[in-house]
Protein backbone atom coordinates (compact mmCIF):
# COMPACT_ATOMS: atom_id res chain seq x y z
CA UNK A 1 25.32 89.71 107.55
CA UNK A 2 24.71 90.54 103.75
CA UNK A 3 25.59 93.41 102.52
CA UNK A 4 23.85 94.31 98.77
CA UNK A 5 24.46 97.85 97.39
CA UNK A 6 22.81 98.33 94.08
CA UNK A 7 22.98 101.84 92.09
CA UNK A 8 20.75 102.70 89.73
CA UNK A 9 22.52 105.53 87.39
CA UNK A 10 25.44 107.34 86.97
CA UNK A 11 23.98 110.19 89.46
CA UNK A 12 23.85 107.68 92.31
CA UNK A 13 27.31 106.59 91.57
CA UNK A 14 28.62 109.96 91.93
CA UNK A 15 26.52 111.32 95.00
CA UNK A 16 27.85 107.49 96.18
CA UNK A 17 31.56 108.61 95.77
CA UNK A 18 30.53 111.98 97.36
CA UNK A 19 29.09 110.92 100.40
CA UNK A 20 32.06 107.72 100.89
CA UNK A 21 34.62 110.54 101.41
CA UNK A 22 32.49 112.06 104.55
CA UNK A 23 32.12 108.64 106.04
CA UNK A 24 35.69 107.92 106.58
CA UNK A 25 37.10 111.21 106.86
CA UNK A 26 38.45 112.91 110.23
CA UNK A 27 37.37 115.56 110.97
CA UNK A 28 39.88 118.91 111.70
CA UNK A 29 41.71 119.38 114.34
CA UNK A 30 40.28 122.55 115.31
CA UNK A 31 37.04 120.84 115.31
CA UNK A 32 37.57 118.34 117.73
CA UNK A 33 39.60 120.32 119.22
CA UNK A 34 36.63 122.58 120.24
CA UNK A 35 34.40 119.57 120.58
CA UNK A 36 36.80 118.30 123.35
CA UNK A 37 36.65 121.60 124.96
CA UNK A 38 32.76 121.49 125.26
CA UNK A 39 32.85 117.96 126.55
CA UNK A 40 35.58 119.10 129.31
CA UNK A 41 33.21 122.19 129.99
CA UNK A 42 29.94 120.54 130.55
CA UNK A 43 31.84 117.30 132.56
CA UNK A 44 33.54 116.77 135.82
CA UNK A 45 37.26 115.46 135.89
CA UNK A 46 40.11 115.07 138.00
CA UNK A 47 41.91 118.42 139.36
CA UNK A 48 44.73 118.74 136.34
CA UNK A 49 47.46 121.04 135.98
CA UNK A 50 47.68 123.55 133.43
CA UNK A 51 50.09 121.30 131.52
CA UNK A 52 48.18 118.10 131.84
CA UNK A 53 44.87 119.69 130.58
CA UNK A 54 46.96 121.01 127.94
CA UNK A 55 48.76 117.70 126.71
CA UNK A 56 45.41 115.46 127.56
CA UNK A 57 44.09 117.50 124.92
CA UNK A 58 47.06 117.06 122.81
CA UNK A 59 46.52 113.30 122.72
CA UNK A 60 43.60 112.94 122.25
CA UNK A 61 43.07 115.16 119.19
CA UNK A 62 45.71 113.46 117.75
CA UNK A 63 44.42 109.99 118.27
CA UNK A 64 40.56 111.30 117.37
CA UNK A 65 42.25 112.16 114.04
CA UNK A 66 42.30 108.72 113.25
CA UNK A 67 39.07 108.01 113.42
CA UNK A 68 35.43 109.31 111.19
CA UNK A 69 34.54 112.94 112.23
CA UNK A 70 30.87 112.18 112.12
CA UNK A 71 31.02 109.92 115.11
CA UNK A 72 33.60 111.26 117.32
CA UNK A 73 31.54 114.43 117.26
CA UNK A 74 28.19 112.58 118.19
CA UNK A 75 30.51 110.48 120.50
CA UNK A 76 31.77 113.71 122.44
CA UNK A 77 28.41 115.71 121.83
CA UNK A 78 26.58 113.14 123.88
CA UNK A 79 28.98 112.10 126.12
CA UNK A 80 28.03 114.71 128.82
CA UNK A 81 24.33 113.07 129.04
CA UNK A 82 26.37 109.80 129.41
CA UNK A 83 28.16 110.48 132.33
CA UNK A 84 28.67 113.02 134.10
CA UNK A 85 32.98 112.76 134.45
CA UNK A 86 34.92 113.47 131.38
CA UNK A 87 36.02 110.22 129.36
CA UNK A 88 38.95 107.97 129.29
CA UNK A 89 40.59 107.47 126.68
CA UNK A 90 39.51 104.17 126.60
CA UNK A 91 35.72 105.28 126.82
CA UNK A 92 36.00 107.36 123.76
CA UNK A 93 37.64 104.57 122.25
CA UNK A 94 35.34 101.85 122.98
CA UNK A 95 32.63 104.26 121.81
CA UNK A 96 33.93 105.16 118.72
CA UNK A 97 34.97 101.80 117.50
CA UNK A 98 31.14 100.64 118.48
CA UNK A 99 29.46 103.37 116.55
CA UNK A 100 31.92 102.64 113.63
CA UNK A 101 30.63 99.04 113.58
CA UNK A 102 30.34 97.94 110.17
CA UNK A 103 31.43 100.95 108.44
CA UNK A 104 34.67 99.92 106.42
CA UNK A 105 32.88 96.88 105.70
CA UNK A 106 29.90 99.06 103.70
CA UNK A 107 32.43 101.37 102.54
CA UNK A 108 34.47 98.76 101.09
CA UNK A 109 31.25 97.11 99.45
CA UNK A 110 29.94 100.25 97.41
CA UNK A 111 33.57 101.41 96.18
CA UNK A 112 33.46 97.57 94.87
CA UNK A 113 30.41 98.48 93.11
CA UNK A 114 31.03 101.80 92.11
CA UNK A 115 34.38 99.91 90.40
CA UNK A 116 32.28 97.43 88.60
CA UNK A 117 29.65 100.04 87.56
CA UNK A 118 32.53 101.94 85.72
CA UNK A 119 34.24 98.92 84.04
């Protein structure tokens, strides 16, 4: 697959750098934190303890952290019209990583631009 990024001014070069930053950014923690929490509400899962609600949620904050906070909220948003059991981790990884797709790879070609439209 080719991947061709032209910009035509300086204003597309800066809206360019603006918008790069939201694409590979997490999001906050209190954000998927609540996110999580609406998933849990509107799904079915296993009868948990107090403390293994608590540190399920604990994990997997911390590991959503790592990835873009556009898609792991559309991941968790739609996962309760998915399925109707809360995910795995594994399911919200697999997810993730497919809706991520070529991302780094576009992200990586316009910063290569944006560095040869400044030289």
């Amino acid at each position: 697959m080719s991947l061709t990024v032209r910009l035509a001014d300086q204003i597309d070069a800066d809206r360019a750098r603006s918008v790069l930053g939201g694409l590979s950014g997490p999001a906050k923690r209190e954000q998927i934190v609540e996110w999580l929490t609406i998933c849990a509400i509107k799904t079915a899962h296993a009868k948990d303890d107090d403390m293994s609600s608590e540190l399920k949620l604990k994990v997997f904050t911390s590991e959503l952290l790592q990835f873009p906070g556009d898609i792991v909220r559309h991941v968790l948003a739609k996962w309760p019209s998915k399925s109707k059991w809360f995910p795995t981790w594994k399911e919200l990884e697999d997810e993730i990583t497919q809706l991520a797709g070529i991302r780094p790879q576009i992200i990586q070609r316009v910063q290569e631009r944006l560095n040869q439209q400044g030289d």
